[in-house]
C-alpha atoms as a PDB file:
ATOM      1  CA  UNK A   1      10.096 -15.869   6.535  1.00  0.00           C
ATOM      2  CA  UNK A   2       6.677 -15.518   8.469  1.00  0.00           C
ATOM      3  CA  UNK A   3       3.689 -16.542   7.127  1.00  0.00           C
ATOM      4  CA  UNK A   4       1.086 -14.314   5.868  1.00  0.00           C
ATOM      5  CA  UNK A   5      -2.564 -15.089   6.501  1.00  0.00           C
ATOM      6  CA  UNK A   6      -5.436 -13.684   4.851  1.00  0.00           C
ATOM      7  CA  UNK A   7      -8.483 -11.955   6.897  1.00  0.00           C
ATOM      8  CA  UNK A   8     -11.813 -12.980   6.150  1.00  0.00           C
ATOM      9  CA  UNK A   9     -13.561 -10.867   3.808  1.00  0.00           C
ATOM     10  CA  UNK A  10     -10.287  -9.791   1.180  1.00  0.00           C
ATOM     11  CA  UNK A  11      -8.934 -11.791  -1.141  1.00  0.00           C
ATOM     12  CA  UNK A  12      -6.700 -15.130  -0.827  1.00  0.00           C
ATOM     13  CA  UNK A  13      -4.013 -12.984  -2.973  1.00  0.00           C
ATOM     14  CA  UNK A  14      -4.323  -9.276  -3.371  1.00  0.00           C
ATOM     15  CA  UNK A  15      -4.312  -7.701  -6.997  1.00  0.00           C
ATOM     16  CA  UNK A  16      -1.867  -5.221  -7.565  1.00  0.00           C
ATOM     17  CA  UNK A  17      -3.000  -2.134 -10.281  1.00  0.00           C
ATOM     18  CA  UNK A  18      -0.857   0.123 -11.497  1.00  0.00           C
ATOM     19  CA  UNK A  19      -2.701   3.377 -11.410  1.00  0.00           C
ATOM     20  CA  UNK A  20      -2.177   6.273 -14.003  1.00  0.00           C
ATOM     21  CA  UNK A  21       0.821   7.699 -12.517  1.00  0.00           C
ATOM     22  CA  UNK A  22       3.904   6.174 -13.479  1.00  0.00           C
ATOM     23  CA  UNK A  23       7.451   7.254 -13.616  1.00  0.00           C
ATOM     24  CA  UNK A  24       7.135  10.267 -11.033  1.00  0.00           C
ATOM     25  CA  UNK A  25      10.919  11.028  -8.937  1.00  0.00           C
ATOM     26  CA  UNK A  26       9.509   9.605  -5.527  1.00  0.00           C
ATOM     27  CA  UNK A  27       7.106   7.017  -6.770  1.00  0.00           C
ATOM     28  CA  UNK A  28       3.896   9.298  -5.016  1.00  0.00           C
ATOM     29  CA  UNK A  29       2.336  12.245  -6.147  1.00  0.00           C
ATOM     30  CA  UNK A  30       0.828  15.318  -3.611  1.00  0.00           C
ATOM     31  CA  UNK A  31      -2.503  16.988  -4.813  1.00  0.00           C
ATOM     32  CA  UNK A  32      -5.052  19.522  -3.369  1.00  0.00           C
ATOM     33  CA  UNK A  33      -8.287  17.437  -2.604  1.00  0.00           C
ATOM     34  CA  UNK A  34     -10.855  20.584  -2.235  1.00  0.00           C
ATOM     35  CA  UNK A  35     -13.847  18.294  -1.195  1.00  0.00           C
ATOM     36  CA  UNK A  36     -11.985  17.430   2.179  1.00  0.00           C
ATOM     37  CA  UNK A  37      -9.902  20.856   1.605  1.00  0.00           C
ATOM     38  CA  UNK A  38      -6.363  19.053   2.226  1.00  0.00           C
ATOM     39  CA  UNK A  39      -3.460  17.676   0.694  1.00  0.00           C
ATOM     40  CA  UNK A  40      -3.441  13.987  -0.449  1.00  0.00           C
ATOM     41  CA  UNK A  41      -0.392  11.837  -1.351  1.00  0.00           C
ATOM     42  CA  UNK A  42      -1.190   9.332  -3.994  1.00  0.00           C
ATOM     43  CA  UNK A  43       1.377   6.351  -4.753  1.00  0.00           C
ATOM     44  CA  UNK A  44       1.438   5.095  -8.174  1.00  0.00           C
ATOM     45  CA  UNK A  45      -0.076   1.313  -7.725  1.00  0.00           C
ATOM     46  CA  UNK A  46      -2.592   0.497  -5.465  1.00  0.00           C
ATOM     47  CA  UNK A  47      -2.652  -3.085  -3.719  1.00  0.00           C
ATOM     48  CA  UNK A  48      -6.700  -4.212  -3.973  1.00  0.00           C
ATOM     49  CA  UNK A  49      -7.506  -6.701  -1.196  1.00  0.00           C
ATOM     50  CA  UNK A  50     -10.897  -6.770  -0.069  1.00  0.00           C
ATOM     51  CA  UNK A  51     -13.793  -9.157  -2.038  1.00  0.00           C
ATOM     52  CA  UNK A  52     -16.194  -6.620  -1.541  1.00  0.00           C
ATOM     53  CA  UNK A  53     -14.113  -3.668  -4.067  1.00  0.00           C
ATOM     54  CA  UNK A  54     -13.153  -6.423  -6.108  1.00  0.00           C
ATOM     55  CA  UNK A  55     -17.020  -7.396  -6.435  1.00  0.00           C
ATOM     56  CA  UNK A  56     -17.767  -3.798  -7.034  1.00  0.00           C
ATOM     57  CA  UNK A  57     -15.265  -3.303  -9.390  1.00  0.00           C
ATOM     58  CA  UNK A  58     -16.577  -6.379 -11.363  1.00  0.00           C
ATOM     59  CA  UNK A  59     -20.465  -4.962 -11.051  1.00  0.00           C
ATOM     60  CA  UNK A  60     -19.608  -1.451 -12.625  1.00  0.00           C
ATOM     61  CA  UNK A  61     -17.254  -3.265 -15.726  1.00  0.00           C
ATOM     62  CA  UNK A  62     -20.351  -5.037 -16.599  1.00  0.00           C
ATOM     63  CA  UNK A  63     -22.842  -2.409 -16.471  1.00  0.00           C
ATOM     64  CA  UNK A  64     -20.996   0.718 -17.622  1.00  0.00           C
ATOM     65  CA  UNK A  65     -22.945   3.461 -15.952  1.00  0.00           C
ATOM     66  CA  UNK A  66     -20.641   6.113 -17.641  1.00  0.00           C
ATOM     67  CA  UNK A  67     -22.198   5.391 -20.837  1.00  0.00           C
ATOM     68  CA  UNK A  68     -25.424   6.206 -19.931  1.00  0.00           C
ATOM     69  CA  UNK A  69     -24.509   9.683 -19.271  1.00  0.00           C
ATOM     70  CA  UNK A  70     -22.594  10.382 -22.338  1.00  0.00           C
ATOM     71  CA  UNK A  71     -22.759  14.062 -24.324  1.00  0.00           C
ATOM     72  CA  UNK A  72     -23.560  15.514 -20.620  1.00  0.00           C
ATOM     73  CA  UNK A  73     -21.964  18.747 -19.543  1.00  0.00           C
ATOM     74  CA  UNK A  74     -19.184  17.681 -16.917  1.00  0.00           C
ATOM     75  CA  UNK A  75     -21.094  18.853 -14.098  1.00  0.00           C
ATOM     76  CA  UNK A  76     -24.176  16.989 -15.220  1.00  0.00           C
ATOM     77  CA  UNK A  77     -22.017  14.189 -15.993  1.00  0.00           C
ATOM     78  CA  UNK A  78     -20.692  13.640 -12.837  1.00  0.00           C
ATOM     79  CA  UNK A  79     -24.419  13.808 -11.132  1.00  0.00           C
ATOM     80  CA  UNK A  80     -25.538  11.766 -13.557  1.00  0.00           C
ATOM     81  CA  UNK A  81     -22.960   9.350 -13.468  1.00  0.00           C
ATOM     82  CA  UNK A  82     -22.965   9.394  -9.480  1.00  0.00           C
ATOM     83  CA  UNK A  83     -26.963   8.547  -9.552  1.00  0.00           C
ATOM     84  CA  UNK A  84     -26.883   5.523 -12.120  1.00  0.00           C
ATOM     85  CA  UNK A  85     -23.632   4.387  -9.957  1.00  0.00           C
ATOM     86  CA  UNK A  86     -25.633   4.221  -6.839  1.00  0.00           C
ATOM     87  CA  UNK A  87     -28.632   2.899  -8.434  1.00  0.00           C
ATOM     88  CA  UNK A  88     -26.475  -0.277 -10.457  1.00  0.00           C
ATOM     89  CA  UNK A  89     -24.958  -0.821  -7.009  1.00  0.00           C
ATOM     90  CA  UNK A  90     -28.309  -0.981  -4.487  1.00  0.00           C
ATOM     91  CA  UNK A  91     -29.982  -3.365  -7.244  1.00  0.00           C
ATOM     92  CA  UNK A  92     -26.716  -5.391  -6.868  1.00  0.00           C
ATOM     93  CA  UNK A  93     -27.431  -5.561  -2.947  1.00  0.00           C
ATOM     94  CA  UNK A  94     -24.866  -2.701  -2.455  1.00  0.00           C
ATOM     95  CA  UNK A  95     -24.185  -1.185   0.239  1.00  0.00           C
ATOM     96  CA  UNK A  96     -24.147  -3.818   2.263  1.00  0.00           C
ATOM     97  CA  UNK A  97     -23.496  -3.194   6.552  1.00  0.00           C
ATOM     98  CA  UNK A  98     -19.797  -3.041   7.736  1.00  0.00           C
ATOM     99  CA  UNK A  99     -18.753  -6.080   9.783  1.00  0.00           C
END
């Protein structure tokens, strides 16, 4: 059995989530994306490695930007919900440079 090593900058052991699709016939789903106008295959768990998404991920939990823009129309919602994101995130230190 080799031996795995870890690369600086992800975690020592990856967290596995299971997503919101479960139980499909080929254990992936195909969608339209229109913002990049393709198609986009989706499995149903996602394997988180890196420190910094995991950091991220902790950062929004705490703050909860959604529920700042609650009772919005969707589309005011989702610019609402983008700016507060962004905001939480730079006062954080976020983004930070790629290595």
């Amino acid at each position: 059995m080799a031996k795995i090593e870890y690369i600086e900058g992800q975690l020592e052991s990856p967290v596995a989530t299971l997503g919101h699709v479960k139980g499909t016939a080929f254990d992936s789903r195909v969608y339209y994306k229109p913002s990049i106008n393709r198609l986009v295959v989706r499995t149903k768990g996602v394997l988180r490695k890196s420190k910094a998404v995991s950091n991220i991920n902790d950062i929004i939990a705490k703050e909860k930007p959604a529920k700042k823009c609650k009772g919005l129309s969707m589309t005011d919602f989702r610019k609402c919900l983008r700016e507060k994101t962004k905001s939480v995130l730079h006062a954080a230190g976020y983004p930070k440079k790629a290595k």
